[in-house]
Protein backbone atom coordinates (compact mmCIF):
# COMPACT_ATOMS: atom_id res chain seq x y z
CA UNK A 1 3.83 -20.12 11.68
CA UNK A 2 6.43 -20.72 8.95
CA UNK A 3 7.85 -17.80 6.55
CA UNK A 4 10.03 -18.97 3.62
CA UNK A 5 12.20 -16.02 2.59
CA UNK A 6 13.38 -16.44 -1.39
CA UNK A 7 15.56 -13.49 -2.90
CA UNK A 8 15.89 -14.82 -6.37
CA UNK A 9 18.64 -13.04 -8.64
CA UNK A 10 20.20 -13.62 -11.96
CA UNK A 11 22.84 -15.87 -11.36
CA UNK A 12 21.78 -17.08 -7.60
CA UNK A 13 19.15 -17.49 -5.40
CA UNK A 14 19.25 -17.35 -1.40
CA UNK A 15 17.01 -19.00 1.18
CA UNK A 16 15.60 -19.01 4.95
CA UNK A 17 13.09 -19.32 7.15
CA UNK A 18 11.76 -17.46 10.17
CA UNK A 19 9.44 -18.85 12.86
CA UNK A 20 6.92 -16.95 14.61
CA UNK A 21 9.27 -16.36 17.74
CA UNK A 22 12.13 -15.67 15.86
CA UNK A 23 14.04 -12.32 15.61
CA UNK A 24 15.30 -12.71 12.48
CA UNK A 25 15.54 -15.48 9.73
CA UNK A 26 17.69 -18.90 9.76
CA UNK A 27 19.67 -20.97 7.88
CA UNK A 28 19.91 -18.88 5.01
CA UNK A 29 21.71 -20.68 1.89
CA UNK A 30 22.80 -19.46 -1.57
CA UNK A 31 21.75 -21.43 -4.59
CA UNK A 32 22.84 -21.01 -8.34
CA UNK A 33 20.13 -21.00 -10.36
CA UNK A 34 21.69 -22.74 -13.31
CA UNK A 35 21.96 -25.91 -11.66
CA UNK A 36 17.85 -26.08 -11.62
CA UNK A 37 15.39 -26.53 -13.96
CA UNK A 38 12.64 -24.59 -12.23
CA UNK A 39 12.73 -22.90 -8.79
CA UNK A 40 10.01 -25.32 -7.76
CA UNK A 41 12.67 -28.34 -6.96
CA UNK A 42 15.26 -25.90 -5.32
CA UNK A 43 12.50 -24.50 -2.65
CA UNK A 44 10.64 -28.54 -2.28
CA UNK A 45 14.52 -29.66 -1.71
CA UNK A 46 15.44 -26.89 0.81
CA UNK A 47 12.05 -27.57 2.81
CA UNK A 48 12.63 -31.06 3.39
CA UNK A 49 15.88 -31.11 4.65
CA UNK A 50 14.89 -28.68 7.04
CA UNK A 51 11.58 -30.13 7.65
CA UNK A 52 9.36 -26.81 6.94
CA UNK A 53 5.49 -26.69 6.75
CA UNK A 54 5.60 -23.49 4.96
CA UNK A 55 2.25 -21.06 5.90
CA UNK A 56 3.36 -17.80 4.55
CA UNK A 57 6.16 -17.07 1.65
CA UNK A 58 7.95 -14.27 0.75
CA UNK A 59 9.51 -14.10 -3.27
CA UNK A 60 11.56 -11.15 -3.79
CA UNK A 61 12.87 -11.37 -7.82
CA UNK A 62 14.91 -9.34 -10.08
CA UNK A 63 12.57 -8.62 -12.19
CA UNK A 64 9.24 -6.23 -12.51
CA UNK A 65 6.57 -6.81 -10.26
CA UNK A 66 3.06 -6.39 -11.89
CA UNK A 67 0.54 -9.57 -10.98
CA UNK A 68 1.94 -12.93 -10.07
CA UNK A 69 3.49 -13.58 -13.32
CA UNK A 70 7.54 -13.89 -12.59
CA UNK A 71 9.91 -13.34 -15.27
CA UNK A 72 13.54 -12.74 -14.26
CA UNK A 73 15.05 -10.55 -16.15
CA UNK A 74 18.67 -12.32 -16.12
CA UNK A 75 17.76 -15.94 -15.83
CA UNK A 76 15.64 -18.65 -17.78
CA UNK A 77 13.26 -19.01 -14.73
CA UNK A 78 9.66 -18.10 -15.56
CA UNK A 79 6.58 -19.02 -12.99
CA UNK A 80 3.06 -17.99 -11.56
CA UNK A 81 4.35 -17.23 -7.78
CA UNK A 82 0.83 -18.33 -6.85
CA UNK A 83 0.71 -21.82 -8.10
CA UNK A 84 4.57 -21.97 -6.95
CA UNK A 85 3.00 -20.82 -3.07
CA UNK A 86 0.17 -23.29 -3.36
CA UNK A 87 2.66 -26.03 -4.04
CA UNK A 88 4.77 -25.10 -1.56
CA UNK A 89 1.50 -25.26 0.90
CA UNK A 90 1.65 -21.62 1.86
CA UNK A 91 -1.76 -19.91 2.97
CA UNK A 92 -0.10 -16.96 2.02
CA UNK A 93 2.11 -15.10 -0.40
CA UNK A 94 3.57 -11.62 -1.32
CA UNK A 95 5.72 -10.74 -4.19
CA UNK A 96 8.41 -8.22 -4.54
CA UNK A 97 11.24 -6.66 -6.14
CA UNK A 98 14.53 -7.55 -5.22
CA UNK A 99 15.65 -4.10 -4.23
CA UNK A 100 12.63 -3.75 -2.16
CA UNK A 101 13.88 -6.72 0.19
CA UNK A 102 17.29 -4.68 -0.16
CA UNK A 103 16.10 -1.36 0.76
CA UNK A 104 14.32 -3.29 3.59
CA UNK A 105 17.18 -4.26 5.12
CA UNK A 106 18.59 -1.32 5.88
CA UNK A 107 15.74 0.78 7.75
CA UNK A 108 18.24 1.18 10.87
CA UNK A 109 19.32 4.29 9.24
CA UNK A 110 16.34 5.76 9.59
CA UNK A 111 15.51 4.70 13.17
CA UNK A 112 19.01 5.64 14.93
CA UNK A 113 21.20 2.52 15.16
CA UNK A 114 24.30 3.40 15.19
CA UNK A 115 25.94 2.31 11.73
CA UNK A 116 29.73 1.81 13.16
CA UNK A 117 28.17 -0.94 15.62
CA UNK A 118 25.87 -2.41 12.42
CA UNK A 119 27.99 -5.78 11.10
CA UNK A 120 25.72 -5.36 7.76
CA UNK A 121 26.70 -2.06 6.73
CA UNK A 122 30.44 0.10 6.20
CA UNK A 123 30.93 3.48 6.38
CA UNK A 124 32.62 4.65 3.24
CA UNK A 125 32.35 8.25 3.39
CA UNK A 126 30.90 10.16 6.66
CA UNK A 127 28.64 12.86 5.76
CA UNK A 128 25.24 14.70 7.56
CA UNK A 129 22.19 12.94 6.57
CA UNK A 130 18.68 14.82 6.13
CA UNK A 131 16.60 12.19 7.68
CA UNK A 132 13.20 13.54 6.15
CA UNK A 133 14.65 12.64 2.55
CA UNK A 134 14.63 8.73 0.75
CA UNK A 135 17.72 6.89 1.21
CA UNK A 136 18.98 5.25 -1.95
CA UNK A 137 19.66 1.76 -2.47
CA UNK A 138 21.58 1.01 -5.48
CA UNK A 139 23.63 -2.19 -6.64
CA UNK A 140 24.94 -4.18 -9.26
CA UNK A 141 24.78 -7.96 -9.69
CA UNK A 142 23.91 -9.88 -12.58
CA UNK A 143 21.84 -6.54 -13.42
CA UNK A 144 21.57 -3.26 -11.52
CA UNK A 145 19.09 -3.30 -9.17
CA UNK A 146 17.59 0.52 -7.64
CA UNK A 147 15.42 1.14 -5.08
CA UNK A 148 14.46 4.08 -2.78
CA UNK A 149 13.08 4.00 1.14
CA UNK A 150 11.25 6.88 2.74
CA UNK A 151 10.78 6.71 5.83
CA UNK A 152 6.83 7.86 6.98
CA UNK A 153 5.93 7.88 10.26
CA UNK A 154 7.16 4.57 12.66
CA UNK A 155 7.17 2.56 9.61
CA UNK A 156 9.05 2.93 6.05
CA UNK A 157 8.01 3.01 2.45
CA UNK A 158 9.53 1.42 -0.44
CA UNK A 159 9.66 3.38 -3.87
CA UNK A 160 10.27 0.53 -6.37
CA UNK A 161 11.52 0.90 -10.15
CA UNK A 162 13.53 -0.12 -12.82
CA UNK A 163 16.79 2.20 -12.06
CA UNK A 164 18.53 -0.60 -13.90
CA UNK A 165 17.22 0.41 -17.10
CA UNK A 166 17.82 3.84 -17.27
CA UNK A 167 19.90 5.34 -20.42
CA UNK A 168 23.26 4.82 -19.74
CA UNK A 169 25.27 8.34 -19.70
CA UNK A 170 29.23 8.17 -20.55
CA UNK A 171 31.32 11.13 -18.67
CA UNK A 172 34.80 9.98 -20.44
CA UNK A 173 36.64 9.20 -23.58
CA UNK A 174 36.94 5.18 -21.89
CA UNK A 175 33.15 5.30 -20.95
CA UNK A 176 32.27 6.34 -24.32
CA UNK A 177 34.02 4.02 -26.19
CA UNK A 178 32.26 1.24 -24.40
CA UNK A 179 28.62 2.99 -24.61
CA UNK A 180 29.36 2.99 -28.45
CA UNK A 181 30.61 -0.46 -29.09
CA UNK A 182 27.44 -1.48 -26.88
CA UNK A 183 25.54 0.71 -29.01
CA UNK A 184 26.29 -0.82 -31.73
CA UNK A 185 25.39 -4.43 -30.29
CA UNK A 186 22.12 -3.55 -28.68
CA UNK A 187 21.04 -0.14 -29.90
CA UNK A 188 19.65 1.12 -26.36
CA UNK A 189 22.25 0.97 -23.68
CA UNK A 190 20.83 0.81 -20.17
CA UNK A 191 22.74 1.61 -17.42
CA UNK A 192 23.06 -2.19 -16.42
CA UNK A 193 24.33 -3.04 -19.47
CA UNK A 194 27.77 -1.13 -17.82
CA UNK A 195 27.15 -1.47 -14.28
CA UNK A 196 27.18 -5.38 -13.43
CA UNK A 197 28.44 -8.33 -13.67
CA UNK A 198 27.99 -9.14 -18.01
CA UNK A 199 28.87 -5.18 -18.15
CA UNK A 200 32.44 -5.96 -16.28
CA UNK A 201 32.74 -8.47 -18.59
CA UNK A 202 32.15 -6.50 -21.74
CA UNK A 203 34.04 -3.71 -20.72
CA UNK A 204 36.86 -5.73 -19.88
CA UNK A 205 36.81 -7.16 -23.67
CA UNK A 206 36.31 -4.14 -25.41
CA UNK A 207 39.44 -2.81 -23.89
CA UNK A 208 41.39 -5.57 -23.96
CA UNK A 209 39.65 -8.17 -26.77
CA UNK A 210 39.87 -10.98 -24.54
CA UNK A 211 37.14 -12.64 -22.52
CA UNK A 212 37.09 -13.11 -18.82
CA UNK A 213 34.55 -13.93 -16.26
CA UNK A 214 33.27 -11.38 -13.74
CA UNK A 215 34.38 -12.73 -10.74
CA UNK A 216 38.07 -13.51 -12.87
CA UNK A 217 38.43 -9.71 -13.68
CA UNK A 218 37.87 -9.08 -9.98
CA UNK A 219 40.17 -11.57 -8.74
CA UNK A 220 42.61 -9.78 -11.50
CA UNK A 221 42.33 -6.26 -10.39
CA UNK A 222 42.35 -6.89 -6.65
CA UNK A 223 45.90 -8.90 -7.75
CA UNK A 224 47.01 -5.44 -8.94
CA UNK A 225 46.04 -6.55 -12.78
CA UNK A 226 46.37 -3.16 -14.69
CA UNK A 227 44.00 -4.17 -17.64
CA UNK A 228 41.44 -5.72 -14.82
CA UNK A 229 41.52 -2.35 -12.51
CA UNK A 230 40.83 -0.45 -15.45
CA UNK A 231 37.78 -2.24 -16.24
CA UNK A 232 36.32 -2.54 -12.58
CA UNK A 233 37.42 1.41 -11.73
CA UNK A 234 35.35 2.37 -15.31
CA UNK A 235 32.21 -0.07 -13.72
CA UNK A 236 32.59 1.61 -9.84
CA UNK A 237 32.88 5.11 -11.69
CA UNK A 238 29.92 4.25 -13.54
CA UNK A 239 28.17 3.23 -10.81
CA UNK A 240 28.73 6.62 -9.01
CA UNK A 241 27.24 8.45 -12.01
CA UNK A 242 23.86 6.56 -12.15
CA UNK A 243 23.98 6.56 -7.97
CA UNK A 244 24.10 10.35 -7.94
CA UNK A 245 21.33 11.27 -11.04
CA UNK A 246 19.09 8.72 -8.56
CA UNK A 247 20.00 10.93 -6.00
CA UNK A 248 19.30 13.61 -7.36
CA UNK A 249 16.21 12.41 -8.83
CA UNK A 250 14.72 11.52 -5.62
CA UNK A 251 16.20 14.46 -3.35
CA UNK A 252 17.87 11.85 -1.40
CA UNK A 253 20.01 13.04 1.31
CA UNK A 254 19.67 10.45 4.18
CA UNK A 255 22.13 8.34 2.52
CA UNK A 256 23.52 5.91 -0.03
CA UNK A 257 23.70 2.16 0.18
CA UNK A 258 25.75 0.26 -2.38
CA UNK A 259 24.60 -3.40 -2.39
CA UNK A 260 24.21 -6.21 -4.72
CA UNK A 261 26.67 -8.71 -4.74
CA UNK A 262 30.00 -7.04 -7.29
CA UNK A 263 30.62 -4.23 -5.08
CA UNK A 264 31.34 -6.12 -1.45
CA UNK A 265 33.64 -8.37 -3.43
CA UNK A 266 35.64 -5.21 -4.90
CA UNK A 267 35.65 -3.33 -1.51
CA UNK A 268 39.46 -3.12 -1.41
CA UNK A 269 39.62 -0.88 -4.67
CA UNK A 270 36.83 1.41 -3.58
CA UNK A 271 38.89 4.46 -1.65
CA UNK A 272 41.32 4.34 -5.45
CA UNK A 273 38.88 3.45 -8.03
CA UNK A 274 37.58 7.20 -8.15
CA UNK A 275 33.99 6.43 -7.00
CA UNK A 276 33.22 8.77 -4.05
CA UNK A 277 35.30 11.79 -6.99
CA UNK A 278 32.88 10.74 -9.50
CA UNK A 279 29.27 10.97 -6.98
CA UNK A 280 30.58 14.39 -6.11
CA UNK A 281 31.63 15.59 -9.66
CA UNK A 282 28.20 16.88 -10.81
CA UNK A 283 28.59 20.27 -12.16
CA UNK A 284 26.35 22.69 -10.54
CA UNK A 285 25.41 20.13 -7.82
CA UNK A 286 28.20 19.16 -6.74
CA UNK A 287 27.60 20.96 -3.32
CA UNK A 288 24.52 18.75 -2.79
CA UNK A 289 26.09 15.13 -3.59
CA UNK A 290 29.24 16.02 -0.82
CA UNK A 291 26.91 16.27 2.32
CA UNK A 292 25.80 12.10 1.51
CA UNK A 293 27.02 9.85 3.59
CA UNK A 294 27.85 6.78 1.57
CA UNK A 295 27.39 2.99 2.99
CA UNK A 296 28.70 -0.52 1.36
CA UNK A 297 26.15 -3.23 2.06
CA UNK A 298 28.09 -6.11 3.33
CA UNK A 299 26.05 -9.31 4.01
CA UNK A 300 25.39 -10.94 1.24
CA UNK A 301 22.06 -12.45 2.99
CA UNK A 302 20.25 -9.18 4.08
CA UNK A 303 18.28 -9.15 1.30
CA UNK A 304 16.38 -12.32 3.35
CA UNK A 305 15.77 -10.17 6.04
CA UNK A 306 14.07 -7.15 4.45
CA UNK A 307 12.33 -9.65 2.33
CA UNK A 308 11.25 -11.62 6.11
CA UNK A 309 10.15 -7.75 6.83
CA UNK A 310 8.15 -6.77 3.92
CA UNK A 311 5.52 -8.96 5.42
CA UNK A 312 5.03 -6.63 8.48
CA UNK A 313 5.52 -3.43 6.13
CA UNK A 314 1.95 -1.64 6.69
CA UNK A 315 2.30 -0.22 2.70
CA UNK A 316 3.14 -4.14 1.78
CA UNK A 317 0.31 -5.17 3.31
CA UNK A 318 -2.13 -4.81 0.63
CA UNK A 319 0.04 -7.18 -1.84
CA UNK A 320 0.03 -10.41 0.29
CA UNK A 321 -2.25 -12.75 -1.39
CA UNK A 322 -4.15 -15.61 0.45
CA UNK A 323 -4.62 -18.17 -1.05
CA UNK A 324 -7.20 -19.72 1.83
C-alpha cells in the first residue's frame, strides 16, 4: 500500500509518500504553488518520477474543512479532493486541516519522549506541563493557522478551528496604529491579518511606507535592520497575545508549539523580540500563562508526518472516504 501525504499552504505545498513497512514518510519535497495551474499536475508530476501507484491519500489544506469541496484560503487553488483522489487512483481519501497534520506531529509530548533528544522540536522556555490539558499548536505562514490536541486515552484528538480568524486585539500604541490603518482597509481585522507573512509585510509599510517582501524584512531584521526588527518583534509579540487568549480559551497547560513556516526562520530574534514577556503579561492570569512550557516547531516537513498519521487516528477514522 501507497499513502501520498499533501500539506497544501498558501504560498507552498509539500509532498511524500509512506509505504506500508515504512516508519515514517519519504522523499518529502516543497512546491510553490504559484508555479501551477491546478494541484492536479504538481501531485501526477511528483508520482511519476517516483513511480507511485497511489491507494490511499492524505490532503491536509489551509483552509476549512466541511465536505470535499477545497478552497484555500490564501491561494487561487480550488478542487473536489474526491475527483482529485480518483485521478490520482487512490481507493481512499481523507481530508484535513492543515493544523490538524501540525498538531499531529507533535503527539510525543503527550506520550513521554523526551523533547531535548526530539530533532523536530526546541525548547524555548522550560516550564511544568499538566498533561491532562490540550496542547496548543499555533503558527503563522501565509495565514495563521490554530489547532489544539487532547490527548484521550492511548490515542490523541484533534480540536480543529479557525484561530486564524479571530478579532485581532492591539495591546500597544505600535499595535494599534496598525489594527487601525488595517481597519480602515478591510473593516474586520483578524488576527492573521497581523500575524503572518502579508501581515509582516503590512506592518512593515505602515511604519515605514515602503514595501518589502516577508522573507526580505526577515533577512533585514536578523541583519540587525532597526525598521525590520521593529516590524517582526510587533508580529512575534502579536503572536504571543493570540497564543495565550487560545490558551486560555482551551485551559491548555501541556504546552505550546509555535509552527508554521515565519517563526523557525526568525528563531534568532525570539529570546529579544519580547514574545515569551508578552504570553506571560495577561493581567490577572498571568500566574497561569508562566507554568507553559513553550516549543518552536523546527522541521519544516512535519506537517507530512501528522498528516501520514491522521490516517491511523481512531477519531479520523470516520472522515476517510472510499472511493471503492
Amino acid at each position: 500500500m501507497t499513502r501520498l501525504v499533501v500539506d497544501i499552504g498558501g504560498t507552498s505545498t509539500r509532498v511524500a509518500y509512506k509505504f506500508s513497512n515504512d516508519s515514517d514518510v519519504k522523499n518529502a519535497e516543497q512546491f510553490l504553488c504559484a508555479d501551477y495551474e491546478v494541484v492536479d499536475v504538481l501531485l501526477a508530476q511528483y508520482c511519476a518520477r517516483h513511480k507511485l501507484i497511489v491507494d490511499e491519500l492524505v490532503l491536509a489544506v489551509a483552509g476549512p474543512v466541511s465536505g470535499p469541496k477545497v478552497d484555500i484560503t490564501n491561494n487561487h487553488w480550488h478542487f473536489d479532493a474526491g475527483s482529485l483522489a480518483a485521478t490520482l487512483g487512490a481507493q481512499s481519501y481523507l481530508l484535513i486541516n492543515d493544523f490538524t497534520a501540525q498538531a499531529l506531529a507533535h503527539c510525543n509530548v503527550f506520550f513521554g519522549k523526551k523533547i531535548s533528544t526530539n530533532q523536530d522540536l526546541k525548547c524555548l522556555r522550560k516550564g511544568k506541563e499538566d498533561l491532562a490539558t490540550p496542547i496548543i499548536v499555533i503558527g503563522p505562514g501565509t495565514g495563521l493557522g490554530v489547532a489544539a490536541l487532547v490527548c484521550v486515552g492511548s490515542d490523541v484528538k484533534v480540536i480543529e478551528g479557525e484561530g486564524g480568524h479571530v478579532s485581532y486585539s492591539p495591546r500597544t500604541l505600535a499595535e494599534t496604529l496598525v489594527f487601525s490603518t488595517l481597519q480602515k482597509q478591510f473593516g474586520h481585522v483578524s488576527a492573521e491579518r497581523i500575524v503572518s507573512g502579508p501581515g509582516l509585510e503590512a506592518i512593515y509599510k505602515i511604519q515605514t511606507s515602503e514595501s518589502k517582501l516577508a522573507p526580505e524584512i526577515g533577512a533585514l531584521a536578523l541583519a540587525g535592520n532597526g525598521y525590520a526588527l521593529a516590524a517582526v518583534n510587533l508580529m512575534l509579540q502579536s503572536l504571543a497575545t493570540v497564543a495565550a487568549n487560545v490558551t486560555i480559551s482551551f485551559g491548555a497547560k501541556a504546552g505550546i508549539v509555535i509552527a508554521g513556516g515565519i517563526v523557525p526562520k526568525l528563531a534568532p530574534l525570539l529570546n529579544s523580540s519580547g514574545f515569551i514577556d508578552r504570553f506571560n503579561d495577561h493581567g490577572r492570569r498571568s500566574s497561569y500563562l508562566e507554568p507553559i512550557p513553550v516549543y518552536l516547531s523546527t522541521n519544516p516537513f512535519a506537517a507530512l508526518r501528522g498528516a501520514s498519521n491522521a490516517f491511523e487516528n481512531k477519531y479520523l477514522k470516520s472522515k476517510i472516504c472510499h472511493l471503492v
